[in-house]
Protein backbone atom coordinates (compact mmCIF):
# COMPACT_ATOMS: atom_id res chain seq x y z
CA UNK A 1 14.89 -7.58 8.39
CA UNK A 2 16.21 -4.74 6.36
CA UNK A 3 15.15 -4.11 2.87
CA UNK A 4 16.19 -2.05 0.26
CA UNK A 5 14.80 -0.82 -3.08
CA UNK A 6 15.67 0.71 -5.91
CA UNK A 7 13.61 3.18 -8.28
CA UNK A 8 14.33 4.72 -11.52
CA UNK A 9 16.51 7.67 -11.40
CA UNK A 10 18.32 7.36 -8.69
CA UNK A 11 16.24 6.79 -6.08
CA UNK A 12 17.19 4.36 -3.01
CA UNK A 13 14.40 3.60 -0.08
CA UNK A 14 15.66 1.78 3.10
CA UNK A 15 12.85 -0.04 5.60
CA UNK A 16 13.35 -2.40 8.46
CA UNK A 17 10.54 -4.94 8.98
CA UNK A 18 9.78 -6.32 12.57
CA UNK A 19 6.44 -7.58 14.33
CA UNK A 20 4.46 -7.46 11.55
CA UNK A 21 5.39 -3.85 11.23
CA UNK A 22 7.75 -2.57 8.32
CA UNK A 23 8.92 1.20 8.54
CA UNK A 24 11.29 3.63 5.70
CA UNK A 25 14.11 4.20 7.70
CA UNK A 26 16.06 6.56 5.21
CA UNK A 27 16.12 7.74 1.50
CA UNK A 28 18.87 8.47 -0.97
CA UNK A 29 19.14 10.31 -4.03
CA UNK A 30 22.12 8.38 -5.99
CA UNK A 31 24.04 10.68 -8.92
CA UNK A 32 24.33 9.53 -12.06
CA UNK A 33 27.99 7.78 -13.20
CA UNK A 34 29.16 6.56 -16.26
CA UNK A 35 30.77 2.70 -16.08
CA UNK A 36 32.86 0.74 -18.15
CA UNK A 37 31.22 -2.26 -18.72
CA UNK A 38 33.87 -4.46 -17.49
CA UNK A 39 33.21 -2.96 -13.75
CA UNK A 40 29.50 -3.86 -14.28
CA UNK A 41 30.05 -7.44 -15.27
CA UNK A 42 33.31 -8.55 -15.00
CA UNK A 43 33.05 -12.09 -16.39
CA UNK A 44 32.24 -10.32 -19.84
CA UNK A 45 34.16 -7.38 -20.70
CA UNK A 46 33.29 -7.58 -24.32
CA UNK A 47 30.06 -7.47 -23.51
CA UNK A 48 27.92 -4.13 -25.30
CA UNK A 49 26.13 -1.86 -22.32
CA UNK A 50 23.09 -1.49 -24.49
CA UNK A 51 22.82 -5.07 -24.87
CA UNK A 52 23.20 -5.82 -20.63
CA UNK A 53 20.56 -2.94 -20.04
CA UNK A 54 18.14 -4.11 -22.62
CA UNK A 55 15.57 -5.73 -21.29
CA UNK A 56 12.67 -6.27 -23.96
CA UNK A 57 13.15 -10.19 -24.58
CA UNK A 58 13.93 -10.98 -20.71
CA UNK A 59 10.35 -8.93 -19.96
CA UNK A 60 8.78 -8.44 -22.54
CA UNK A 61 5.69 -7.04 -20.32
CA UNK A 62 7.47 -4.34 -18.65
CA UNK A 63 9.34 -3.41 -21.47
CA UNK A 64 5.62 -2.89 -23.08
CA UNK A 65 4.62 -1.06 -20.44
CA UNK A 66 7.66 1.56 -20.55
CA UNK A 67 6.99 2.33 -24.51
CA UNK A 68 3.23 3.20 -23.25
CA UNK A 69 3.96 4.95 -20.02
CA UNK A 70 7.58 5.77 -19.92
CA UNK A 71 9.23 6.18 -16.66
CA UNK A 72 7.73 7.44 -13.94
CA UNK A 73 10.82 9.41 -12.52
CA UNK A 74 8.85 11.30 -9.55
CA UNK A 75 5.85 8.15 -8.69
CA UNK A 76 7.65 7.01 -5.61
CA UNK A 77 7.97 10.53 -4.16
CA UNK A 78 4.21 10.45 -4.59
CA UNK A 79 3.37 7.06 -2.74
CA UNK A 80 5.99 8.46 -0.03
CA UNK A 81 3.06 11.35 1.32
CA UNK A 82 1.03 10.85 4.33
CA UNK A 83 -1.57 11.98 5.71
CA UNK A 84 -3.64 11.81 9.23
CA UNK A 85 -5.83 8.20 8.97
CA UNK A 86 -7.20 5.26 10.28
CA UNK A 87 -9.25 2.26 9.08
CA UNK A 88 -12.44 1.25 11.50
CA UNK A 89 -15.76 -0.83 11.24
CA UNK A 90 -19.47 0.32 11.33
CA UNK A 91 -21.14 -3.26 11.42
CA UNK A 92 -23.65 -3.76 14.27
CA UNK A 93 -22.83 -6.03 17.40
CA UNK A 94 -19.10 -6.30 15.62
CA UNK A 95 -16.07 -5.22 17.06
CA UNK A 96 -12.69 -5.13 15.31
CA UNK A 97 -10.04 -7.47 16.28
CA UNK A 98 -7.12 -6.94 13.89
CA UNK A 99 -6.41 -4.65 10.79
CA UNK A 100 -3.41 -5.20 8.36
CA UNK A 101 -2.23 -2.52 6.44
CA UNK A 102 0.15 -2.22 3.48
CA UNK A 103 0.94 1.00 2.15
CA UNK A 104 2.21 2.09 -1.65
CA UNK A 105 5.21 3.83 -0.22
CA UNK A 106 6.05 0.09 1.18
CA UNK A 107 5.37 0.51 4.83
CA UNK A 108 3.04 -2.03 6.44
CA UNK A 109 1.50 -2.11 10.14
CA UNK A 110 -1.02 -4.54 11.48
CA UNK A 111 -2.88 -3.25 14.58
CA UNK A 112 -4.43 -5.52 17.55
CA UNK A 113 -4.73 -5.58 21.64
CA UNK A 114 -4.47 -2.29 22.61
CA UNK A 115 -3.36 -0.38 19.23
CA UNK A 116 -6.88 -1.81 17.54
CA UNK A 117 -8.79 -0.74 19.95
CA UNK A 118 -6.99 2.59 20.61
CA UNK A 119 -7.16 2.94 16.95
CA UNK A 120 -5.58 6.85 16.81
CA UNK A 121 -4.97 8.85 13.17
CA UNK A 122 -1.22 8.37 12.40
CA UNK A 123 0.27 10.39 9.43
CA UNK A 124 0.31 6.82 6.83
CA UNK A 125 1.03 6.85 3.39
CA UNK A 126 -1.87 5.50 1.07
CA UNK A 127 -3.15 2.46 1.66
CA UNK A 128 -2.73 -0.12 -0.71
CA UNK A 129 -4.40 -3.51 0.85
CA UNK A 130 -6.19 -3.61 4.37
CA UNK A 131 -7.11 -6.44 6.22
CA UNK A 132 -10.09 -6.29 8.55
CA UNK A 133 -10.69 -8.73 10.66
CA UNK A 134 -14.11 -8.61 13.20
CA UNK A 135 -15.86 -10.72 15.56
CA UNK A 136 -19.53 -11.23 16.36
CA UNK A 137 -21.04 -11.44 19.89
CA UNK A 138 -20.40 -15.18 19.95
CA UNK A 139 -16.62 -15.06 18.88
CA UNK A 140 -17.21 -16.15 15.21
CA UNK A 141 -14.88 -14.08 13.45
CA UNK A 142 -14.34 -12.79 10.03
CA UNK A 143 -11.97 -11.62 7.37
CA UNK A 144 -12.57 -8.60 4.63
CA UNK A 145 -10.23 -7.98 2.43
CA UNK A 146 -9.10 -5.00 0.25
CA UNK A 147 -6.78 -6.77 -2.16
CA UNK A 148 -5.75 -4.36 -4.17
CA UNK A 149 -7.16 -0.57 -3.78
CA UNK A 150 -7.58 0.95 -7.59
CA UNK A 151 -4.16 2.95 -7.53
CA UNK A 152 -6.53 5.82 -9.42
CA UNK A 153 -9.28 5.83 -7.63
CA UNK A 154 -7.84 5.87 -3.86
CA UNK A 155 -5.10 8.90 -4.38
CA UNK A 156 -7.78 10.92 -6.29
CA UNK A 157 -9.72 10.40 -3.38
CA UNK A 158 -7.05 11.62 -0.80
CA UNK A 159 -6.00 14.40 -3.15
CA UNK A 160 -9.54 15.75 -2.98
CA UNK A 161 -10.17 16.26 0.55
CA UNK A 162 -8.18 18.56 3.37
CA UNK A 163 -4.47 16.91 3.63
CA UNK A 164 -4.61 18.75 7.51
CA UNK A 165 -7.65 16.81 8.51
CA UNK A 166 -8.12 13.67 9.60
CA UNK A 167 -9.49 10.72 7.03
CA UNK A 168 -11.31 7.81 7.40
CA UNK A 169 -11.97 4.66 5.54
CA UNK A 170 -14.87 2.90 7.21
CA UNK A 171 -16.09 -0.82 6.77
CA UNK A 172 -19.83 -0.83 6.60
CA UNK A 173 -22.40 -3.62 6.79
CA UNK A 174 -25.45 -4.86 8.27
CA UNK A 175 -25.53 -7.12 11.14
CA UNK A 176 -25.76 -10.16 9.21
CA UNK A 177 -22.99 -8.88 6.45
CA UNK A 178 -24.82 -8.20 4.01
CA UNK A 179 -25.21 -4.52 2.14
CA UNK A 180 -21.54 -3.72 2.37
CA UNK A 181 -19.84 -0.67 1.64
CA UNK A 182 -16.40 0.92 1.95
CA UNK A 183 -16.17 4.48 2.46
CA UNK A 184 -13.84 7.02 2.75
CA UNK A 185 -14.36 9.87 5.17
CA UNK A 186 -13.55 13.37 6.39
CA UNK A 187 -16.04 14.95 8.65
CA UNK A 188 -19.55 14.88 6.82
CA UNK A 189 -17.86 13.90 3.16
CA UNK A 190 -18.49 10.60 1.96
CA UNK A 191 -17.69 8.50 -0.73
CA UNK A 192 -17.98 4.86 -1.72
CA UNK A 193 -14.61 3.17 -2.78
CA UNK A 194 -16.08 1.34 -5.54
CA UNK A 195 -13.29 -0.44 -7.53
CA UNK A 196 -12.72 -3.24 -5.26
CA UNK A 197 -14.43 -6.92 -4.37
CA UNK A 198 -16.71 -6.57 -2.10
CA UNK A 199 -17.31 -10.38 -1.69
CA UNK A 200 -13.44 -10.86 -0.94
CA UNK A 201 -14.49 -12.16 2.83
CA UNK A 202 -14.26 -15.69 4.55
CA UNK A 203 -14.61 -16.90 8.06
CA UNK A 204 -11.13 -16.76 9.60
CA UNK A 205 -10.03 -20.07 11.81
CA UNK A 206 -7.74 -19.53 13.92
């Protein structure tokens, strides 16, 4: 499947999705051009530009949102950095079957056989939701869920440590899944990822 999106000012992303994996293929930087509005809709020439473009009684919300915040011309260049990472577990007599990842810069991967338990740092943008899923020594296994990362609190977190270096963001709990934590990691820093539900975990049936 290919997909294509569209961000203020210009910008044009292109990914193709495939396996459970979805990759950017290419990005475009469109120039601005000035159209008569019978080229934009031409079953209403009369129609007033301003009026097509407005968009405050068909959503409300976002049109809320832009007298607050504005436009954020540049935010997709900034979910579009990566940087060397992984996700793993640190839970006792555990071992990771399957992690699903969707990134902010719209790239997704979801790892398993081999590539889960080869597990290597690949430059990813930042993550947005992961999906662990882990298995005791008698096959019962489990789902955790990240659903969604605090878009603050996660790229202040990668904007704080060594872009060259390798990250982590660890799954922690005891044996019986209790005491969790999330962490993210580089070397011997630490911190806990703490805006997130931590009791966002079921037994997964297959």
């Amino acid at each position: 499947m290919i997909t294509v999106g569209c961000a203020p000012g210009g910008l044009v992303i292109v990914w193709v999705y495939g396996d459970d994996q979805q990759i950017e293929v290419a990005r475009f930087q469109a120039t601005e051009t000035n159209l008569a509005i019978k080229d934009v809709v031409p079953s209403n020439p009369s129609l007033i530009l301003e009026e097509y473009f407005d968009v405050s009684k068909s959503v409300p919300q976002a049109y809320e949102n832009l007298k607050i915040g504005g436009i954020q011309y540049g935010i997709w260049d900034t979910y579009r950095k990566k940087y060397d990472w992984r996700a793993r577990i640190e839970i006792p007599n555990h071992k990771l079957i399957n992690v699903g990842i969707e990134m902010f810069n719209g790239e997704e991967e979801t790892l398993f056989n081999e590539t889960v338990i080869n597990n290597t740092f690949k430059p990813r943008a930042v993550p947005r939701l992961i999906d662990f899923i882990f298995e005791n020594k008698s096959k019962a296994q489990t789902v955790f869920q990240i659903k969604y990362f605090d878009e603050e609190e996660i790229f202040n977190l990668f904007k704080q440590v060594d872009a060259t270096k390798p990250i982590e963001v660890v799954l922690r709990m005891n044996e019986d899944l209790s005491n969790r934590r999330l962490v993210f990691k580089q070397e011997e820093k630490e911190f806990t990822i703490r805006k997130i539900d931590m009791e966002n975990m079921w037994k997964y049936e297959q």
